[in-house]
Protein backbone atom coordinates (compact mmCIF):
# COMPACT_ATOMS: atom_id res chain seq x y z
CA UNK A 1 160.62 27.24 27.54
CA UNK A 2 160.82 29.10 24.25
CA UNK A 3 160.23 27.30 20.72
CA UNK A 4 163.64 27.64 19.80
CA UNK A 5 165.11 26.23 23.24
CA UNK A 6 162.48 23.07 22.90
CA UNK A 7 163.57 22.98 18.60
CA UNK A 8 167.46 22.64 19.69
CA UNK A 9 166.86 20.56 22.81
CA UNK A 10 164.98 17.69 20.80
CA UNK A 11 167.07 17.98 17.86
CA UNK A 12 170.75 17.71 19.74
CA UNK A 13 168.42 14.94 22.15
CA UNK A 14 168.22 12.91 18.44
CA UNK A 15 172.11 13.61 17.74
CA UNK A 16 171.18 15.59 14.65
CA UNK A 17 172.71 18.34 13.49
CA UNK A 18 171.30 21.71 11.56
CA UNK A 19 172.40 20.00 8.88
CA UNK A 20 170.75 16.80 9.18
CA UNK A 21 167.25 18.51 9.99
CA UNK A 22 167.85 20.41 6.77
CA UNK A 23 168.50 17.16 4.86
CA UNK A 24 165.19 15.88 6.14
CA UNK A 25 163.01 18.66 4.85
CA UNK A 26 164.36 18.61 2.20
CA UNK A 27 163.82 14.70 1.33
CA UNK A 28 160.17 15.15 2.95
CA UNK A 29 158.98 18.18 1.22
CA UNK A 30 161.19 19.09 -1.81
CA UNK A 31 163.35 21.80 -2.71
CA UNK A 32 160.29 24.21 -3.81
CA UNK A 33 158.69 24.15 -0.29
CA UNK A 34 161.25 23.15 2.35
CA UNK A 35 162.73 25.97 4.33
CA UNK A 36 166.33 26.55 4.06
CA UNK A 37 168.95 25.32 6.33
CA UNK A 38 169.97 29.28 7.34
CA UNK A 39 165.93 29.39 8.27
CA UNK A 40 166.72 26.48 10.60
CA UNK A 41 169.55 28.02 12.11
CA UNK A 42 168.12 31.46 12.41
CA UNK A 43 164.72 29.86 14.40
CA UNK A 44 166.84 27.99 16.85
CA UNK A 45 169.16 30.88 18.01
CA UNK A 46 165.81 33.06 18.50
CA UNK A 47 166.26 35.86 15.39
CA UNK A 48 163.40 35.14 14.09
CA UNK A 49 159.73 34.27 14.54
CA UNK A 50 158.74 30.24 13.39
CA UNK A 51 155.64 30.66 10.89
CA UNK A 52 153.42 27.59 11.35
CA UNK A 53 154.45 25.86 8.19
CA UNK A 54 158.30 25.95 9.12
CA UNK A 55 157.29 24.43 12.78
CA UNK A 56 155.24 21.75 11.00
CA UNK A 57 158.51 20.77 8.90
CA UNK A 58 160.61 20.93 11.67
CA UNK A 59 158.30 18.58 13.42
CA UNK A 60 158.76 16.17 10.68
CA UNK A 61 162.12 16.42 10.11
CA UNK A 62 162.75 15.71 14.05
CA UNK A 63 160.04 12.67 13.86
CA UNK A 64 158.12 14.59 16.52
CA UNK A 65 154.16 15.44 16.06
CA UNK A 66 153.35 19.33 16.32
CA UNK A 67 152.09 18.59 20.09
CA UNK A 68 154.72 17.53 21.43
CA UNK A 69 157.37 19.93 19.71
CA UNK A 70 154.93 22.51 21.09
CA UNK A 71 154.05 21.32 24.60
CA UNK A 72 155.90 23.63 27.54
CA UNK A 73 156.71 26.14 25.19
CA UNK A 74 155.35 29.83 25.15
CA UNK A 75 152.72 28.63 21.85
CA UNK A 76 151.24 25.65 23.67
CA UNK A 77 148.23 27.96 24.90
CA UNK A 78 148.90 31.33 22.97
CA UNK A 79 149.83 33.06 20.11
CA UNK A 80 149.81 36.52 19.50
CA UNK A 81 149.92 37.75 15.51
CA UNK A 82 150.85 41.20 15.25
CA UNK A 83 149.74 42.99 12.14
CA UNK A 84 153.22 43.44 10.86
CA UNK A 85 154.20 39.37 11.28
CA UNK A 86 154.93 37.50 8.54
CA UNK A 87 151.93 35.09 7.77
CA UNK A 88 151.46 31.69 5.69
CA UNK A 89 149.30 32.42 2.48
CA UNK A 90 147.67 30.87 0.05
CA UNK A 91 147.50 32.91 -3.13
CA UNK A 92 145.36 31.49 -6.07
CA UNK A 93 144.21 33.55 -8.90
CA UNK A 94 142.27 36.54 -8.13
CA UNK A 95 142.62 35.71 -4.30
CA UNK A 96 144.83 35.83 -1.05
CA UNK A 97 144.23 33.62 1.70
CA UNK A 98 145.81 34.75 5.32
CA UNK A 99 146.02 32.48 8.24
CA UNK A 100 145.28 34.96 11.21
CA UNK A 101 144.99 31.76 13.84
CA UNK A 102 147.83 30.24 16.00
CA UNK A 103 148.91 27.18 15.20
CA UNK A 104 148.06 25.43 18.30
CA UNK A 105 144.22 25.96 17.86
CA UNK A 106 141.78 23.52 16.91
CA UNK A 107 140.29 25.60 14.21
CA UNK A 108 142.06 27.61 11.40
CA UNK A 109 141.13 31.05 10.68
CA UNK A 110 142.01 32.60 7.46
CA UNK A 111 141.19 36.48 6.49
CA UNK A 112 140.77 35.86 2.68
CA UNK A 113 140.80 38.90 0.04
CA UNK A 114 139.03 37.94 -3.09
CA UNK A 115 138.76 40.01 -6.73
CA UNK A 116 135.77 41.39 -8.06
CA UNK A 117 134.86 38.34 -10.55
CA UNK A 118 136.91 35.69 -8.99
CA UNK A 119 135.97 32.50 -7.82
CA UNK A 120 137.61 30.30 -5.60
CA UNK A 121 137.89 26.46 -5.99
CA UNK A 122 135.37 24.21 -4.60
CA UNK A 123 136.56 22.63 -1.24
CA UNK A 124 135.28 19.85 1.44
CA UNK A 125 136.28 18.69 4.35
CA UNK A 126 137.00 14.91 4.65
CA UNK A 127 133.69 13.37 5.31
CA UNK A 128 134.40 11.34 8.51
CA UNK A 129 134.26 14.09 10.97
CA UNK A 130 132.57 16.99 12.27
CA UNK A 131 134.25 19.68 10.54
CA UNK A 132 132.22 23.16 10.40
CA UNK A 133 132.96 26.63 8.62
CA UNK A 134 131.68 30.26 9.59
CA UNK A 135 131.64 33.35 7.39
CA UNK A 136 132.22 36.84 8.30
CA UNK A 137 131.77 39.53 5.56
CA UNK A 138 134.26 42.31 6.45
CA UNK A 139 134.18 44.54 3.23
CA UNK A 140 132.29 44.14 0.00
CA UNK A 141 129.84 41.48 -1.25
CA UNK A 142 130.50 38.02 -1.75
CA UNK A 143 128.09 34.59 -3.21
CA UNK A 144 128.98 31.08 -1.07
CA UNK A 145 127.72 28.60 -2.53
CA UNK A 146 126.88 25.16 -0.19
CA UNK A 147 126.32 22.41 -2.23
CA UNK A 148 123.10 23.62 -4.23
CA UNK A 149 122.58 26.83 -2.25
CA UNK A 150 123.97 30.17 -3.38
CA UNK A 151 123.61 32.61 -0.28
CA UNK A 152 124.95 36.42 -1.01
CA UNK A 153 126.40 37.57 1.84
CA UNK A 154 127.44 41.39 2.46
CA UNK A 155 129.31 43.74 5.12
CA UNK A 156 128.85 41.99 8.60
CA UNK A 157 127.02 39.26 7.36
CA UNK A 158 127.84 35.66 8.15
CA UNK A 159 126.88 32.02 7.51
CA UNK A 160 127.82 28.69 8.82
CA UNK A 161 127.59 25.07 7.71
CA UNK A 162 129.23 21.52 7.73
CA UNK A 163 132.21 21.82 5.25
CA UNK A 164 131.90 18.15 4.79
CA UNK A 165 129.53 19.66 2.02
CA UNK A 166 131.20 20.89 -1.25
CA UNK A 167 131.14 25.00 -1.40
CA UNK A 168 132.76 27.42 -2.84
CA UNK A 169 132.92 31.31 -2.65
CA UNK A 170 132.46 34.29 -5.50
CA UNK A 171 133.17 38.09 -5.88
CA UNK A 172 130.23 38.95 -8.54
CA UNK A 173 130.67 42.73 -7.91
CA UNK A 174 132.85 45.29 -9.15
CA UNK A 175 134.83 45.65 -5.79
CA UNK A 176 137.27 43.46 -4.07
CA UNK A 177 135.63 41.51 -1.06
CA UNK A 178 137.27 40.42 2.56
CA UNK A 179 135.89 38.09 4.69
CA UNK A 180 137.15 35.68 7.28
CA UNK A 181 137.05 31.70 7.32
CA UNK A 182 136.86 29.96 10.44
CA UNK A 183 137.24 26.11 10.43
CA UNK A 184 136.67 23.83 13.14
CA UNK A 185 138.60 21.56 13.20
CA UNK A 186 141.62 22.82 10.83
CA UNK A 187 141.97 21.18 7.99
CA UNK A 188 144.38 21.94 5.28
């Protein structure tokens, strides 16, 4: 079953219309960030592909978790990202953040793009758990710094550690950096 057959199915299952989906993102997540009711339409007659925040608000909206609005369809095991799709992004200042993983995954992986002399804010995971990061250098030179511990990292090099502890990551250099984030489990 395709996304957009299991969207419609649940949602005419609930006797809910577009409309009434649309209403519910809205009240949920405010005009700024809820997708639009012609998004809505457009995702449930197949035009176009769902990105993984406008699944998660059509989850909510329908009062279904993620699973199960994505159990039997086509992104329950898989999901292919082409280069040219249309990916959620974080953009702070002096960086871009990329998700590059499918939504169904346990981890998240981001391909982040950070300015010579930019910093990114400190993160951590929520303590209870077992949550874990890994670095990958793809271009440039880049500082992360784990709690105390400032490790400069270049092309191909990579680190890991519990992202329970606070860290952040720098461009020092006079060149922008790349590098990809992979986080076990997701957490956003």
């Amino acid at each position: 079953m395709k996304l957009y057959e299991k969207i419609r199915d649940i949602r005419e299952s609930k006797h809910l219309s577009i409309q009434d989906v649309s209403n519910n993102i809205l009240k949920i997540f405010g005009e700024k960030k809820a997708i639009s009711y012609r998004t809505i339409y457009r995702m449930e007659q197949g035009h176009i592909a769902a990105r993984f925040s406008s699944i998660l608000q059509i989850a909510y909206a329908l009062g279904v978790g993620l699973p199960t609005l994505l159990k039997g369809t086509e992104l329950e095991d898989r999901q292919i990202i082409r280069r040219k799709d249309s990916l959620d992004e974080l953009r702070g200042e002096g960086f871009i953040a990329k998700v590059v993983s499918s939504p169904t995954r346990s981890f998240l992986g981001l391909l982040v793009r950070l300015e010579p002399k930019k910093k990114m804010p400190s993160e951590r995971s929520p303590s209870e758990g077992n949550y874990e990061k890994l670095i990958f250098v793809l271009k440039g030179t880049m500082t992360c710094i784990v709690g105390e511990e400032k490790h400069v990292l270049r092309f191909y090099d990579s680190v890991s550690f519990k992202s329970t502890l606070t860290h952040r990551f720098e461009n020092n250099s006079k060149r922008p950096c790349e590098f990809l984030i992979f986080e076990n489990p997701k957490h956003f």
